[in-house]
Protein backbone atom coordinates (compact mmCIF):
# COMPACT_ATOMS: atom_id res chain seq x y z
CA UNK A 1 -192.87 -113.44 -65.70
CA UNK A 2 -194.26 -117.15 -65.79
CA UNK A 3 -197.82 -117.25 -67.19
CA UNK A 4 -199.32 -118.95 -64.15
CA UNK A 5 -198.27 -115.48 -62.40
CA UNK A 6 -199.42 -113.59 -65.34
CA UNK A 7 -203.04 -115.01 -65.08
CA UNK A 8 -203.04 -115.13 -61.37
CA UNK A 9 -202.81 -110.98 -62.09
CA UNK A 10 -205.96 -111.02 -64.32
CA UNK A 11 -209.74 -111.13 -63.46
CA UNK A 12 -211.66 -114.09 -64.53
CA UNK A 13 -212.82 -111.64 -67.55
CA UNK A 14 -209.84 -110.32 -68.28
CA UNK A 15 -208.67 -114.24 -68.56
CA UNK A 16 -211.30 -115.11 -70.35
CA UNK A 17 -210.67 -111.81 -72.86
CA UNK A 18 -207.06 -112.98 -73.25
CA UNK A 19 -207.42 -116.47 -74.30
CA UNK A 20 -209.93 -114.82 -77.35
CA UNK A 21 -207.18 -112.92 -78.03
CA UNK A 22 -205.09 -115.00 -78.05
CA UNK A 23 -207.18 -117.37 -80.46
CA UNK A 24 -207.50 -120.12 -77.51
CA UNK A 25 -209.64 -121.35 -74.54
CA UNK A 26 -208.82 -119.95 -71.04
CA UNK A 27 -208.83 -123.79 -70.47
CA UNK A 28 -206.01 -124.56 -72.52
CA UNK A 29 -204.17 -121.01 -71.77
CA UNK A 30 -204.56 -122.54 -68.07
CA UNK A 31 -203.12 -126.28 -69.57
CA UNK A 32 -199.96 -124.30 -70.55
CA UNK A 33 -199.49 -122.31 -67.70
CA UNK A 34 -199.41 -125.47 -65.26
CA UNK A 35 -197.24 -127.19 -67.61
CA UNK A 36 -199.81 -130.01 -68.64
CA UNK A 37 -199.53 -128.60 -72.44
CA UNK A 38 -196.74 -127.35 -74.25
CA UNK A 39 -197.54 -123.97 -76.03
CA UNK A 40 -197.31 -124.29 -79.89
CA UNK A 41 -194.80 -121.62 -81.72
CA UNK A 42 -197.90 -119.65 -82.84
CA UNK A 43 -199.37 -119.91 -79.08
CA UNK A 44 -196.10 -118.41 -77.57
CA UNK A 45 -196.30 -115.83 -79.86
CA UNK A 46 -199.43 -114.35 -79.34
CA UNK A 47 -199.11 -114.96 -75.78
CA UNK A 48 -196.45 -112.38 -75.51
CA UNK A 49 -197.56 -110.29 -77.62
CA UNK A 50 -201.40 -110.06 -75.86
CA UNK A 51 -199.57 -109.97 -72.75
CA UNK A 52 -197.77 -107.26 -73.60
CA UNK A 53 -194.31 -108.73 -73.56
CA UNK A 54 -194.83 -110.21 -69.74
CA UNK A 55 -194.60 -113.51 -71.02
CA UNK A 56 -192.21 -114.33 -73.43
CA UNK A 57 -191.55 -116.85 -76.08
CA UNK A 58 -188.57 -117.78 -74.37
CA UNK A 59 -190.15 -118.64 -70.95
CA UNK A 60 -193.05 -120.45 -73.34
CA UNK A 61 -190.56 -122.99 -75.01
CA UNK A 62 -187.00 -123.24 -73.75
CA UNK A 63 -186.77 -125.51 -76.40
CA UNK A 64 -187.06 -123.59 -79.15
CA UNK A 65 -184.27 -120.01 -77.66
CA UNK A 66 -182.33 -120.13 -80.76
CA UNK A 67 -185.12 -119.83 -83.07
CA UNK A 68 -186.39 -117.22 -81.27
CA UNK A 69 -182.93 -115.31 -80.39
CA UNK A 70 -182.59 -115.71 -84.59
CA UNK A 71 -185.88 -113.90 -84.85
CA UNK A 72 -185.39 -111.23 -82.28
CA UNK A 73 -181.89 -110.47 -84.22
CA UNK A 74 -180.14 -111.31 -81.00
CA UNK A 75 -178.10 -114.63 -82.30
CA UNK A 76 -174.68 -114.82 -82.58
CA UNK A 77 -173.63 -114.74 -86.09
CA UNK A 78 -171.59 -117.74 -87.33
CA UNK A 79 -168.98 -116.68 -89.31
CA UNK A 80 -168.56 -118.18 -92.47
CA UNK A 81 -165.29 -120.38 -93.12
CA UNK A 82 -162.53 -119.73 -95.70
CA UNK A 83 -163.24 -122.46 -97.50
CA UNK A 84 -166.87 -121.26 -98.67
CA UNK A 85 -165.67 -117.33 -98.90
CA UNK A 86 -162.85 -119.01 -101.42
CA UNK A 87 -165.35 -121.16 -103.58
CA UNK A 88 -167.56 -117.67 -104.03
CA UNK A 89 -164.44 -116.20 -105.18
């Protein structure tokens, strides 16, 4: 879920509530929803995790999927080459 649909689902307190909790104003919460900020790494974090996984870091910042696909254990592992298993040898 996009967090424009997220807050649409909330009441103005309940908005209000999760911006505190999420250590931000509603008004900038609202700035990232329409796209007119980009949420910082720490944002997108607590975002999903006050929204209770609705919104995800992913759907925050594209930018960012294989940091977060390495933190979520979900990245494909790069195997290492020969030449490095030989050297350790």
């Amino acid at each position: 879920m996009d967090l424009k649909t997220y807050l649409r689902s909330l009441s103005q307190q309940q908005k209000e509530d999760f911006a505190t909790r999420c250590s931000c104003t509603l008004q900038h919460i609202k700035f990232v929803a329409y796209r007119a900020k980009q949420a910082s790494e720490t944002l997108a974090m607590a975002i999903e995790r006050q929204s209770g996984g609705a919104v995800t870091v992913e759907e925050l910042r594209p930018d960012l999927i294989e940091h977060w696909a390495y933190i979520r254990g979900t990245a494909k592992r790069v195997p290492e080459d020969a030449e490095t298993l030989n050297q350790a040898a």
